[in-house]
C-alpha atoms as a PDB file:
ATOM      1  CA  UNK A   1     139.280  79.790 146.324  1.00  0.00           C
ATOM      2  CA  UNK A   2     140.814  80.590 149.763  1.00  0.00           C
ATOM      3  CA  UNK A   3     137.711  83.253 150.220  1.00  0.00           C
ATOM      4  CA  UNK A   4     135.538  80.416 149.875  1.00  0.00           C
ATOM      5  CA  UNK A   5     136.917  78.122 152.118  1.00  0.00           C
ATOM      6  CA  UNK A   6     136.689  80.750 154.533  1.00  0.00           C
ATOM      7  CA  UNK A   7     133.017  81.217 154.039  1.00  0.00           C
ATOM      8  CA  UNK A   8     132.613  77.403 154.596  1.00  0.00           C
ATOM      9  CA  UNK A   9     135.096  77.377 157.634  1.00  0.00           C
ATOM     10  CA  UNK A  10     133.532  80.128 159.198  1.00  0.00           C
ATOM     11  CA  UNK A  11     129.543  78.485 158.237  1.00  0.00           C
ATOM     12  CA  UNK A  12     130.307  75.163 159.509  1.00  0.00           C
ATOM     13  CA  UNK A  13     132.432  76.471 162.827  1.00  0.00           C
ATOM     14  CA  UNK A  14     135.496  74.617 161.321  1.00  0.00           C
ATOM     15  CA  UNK A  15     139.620  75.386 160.804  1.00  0.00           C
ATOM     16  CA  UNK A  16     139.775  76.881 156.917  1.00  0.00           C
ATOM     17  CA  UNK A  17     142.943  74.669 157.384  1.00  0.00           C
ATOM     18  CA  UNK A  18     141.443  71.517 157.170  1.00  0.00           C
ATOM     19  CA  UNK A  19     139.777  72.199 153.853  1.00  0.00           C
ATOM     20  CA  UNK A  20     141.164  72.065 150.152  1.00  0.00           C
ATOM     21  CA  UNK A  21     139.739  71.900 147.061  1.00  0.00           C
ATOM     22  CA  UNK A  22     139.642  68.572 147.075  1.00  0.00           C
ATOM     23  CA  UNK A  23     137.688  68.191 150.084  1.00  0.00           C
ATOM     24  CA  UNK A  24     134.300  66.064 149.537  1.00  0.00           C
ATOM     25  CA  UNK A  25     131.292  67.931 151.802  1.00  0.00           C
ATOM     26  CA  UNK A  26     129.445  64.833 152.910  1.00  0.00           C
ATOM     27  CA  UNK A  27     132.026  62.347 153.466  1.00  0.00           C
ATOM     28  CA  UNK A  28     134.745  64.529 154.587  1.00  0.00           C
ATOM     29  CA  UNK A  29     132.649  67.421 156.469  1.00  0.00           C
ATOM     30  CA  UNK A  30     129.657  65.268 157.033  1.00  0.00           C
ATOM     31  CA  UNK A  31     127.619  68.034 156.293  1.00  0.00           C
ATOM     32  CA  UNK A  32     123.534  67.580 156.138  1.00  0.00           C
ATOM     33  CA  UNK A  33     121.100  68.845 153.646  1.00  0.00           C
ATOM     34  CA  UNK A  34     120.605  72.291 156.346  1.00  0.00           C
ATOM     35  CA  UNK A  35     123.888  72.774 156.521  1.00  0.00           C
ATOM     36  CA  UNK A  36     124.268  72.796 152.628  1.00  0.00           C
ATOM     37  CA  UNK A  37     121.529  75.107 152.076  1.00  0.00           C
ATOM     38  CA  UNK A  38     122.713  77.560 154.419  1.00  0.00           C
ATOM     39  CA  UNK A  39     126.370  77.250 152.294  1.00  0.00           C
ATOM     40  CA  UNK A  40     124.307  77.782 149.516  1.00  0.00           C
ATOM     41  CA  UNK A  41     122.871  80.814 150.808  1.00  0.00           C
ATOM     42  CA  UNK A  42     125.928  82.208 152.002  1.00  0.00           C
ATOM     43  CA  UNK A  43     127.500  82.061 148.426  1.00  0.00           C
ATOM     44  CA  UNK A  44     124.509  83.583 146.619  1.00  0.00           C
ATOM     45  CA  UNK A  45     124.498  86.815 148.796  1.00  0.00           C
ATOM     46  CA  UNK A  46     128.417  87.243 148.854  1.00  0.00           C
ATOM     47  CA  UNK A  47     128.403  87.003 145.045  1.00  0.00           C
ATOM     48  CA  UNK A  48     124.976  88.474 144.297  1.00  0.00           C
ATOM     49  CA  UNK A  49     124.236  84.926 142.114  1.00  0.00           C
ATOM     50  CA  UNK A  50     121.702  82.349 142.240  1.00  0.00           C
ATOM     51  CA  UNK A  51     122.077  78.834 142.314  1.00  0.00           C
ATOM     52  CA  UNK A  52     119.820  76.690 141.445  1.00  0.00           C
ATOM     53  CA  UNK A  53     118.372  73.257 142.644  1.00  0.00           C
ATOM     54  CA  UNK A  54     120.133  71.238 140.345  1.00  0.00           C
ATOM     55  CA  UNK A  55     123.448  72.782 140.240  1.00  0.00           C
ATOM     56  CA  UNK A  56     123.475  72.330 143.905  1.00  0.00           C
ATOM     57  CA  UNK A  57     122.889  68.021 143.651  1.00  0.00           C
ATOM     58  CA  UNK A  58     125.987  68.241 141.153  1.00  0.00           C
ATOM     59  CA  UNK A  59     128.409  69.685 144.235  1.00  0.00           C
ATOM     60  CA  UNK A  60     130.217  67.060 145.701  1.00  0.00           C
ATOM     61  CA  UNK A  61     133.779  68.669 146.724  1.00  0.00           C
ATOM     62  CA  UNK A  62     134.861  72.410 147.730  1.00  0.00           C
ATOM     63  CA  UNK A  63     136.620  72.754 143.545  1.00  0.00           C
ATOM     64  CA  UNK A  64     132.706  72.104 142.719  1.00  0.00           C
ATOM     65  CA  UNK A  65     131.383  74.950 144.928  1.00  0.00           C
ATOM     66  CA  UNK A  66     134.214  77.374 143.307  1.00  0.00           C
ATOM     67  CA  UNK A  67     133.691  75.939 139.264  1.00  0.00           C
ATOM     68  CA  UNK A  68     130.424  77.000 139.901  1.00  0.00           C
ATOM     69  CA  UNK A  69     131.059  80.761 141.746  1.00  0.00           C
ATOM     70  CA  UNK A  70     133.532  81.894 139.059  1.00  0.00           C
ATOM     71  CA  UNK A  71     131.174  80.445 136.325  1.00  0.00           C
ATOM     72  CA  UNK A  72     127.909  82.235 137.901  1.00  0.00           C
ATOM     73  CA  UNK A  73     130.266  85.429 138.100  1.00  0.00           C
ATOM     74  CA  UNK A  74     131.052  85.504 134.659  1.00  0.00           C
END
């Protein structure tokens, strides 16, 4: 998990401090669609996986974003 909060932290230009997994990306981060995408992007070449278009409208919160890395990994 902490790996991944880094790789939002560093994405969105924000403290890895202020996140959790608990931590809901719209209302908390305030994050737009781009911004998501790019996450999205950055996830699927770290971890060689692809996500696709409806597993990314069920994210909500950084615990979402990891559920869905370690089941993609296997």
């Amino acid at each position: 998990m902490e790996e991944i909060i880094k790789t939002i932290a560093n994405n969105l230009g924000i403290n890895a401090k202020n996140l959790s997994a608990d931590t809901n990306l719209i209302k908390d981060l305030e994050i737009n669609s781009f911004d998501l995408v790019s996450l999205i992007c950055a996830f699927e070449e770290k971890y060689d996986i692809v996500i696709k278009e409806e597993e990314v409208k069920q994210i909500k919160q950084i615990k979402d974003i990891v559920y869905l890395i370690e089941t993609k990994k296997g």
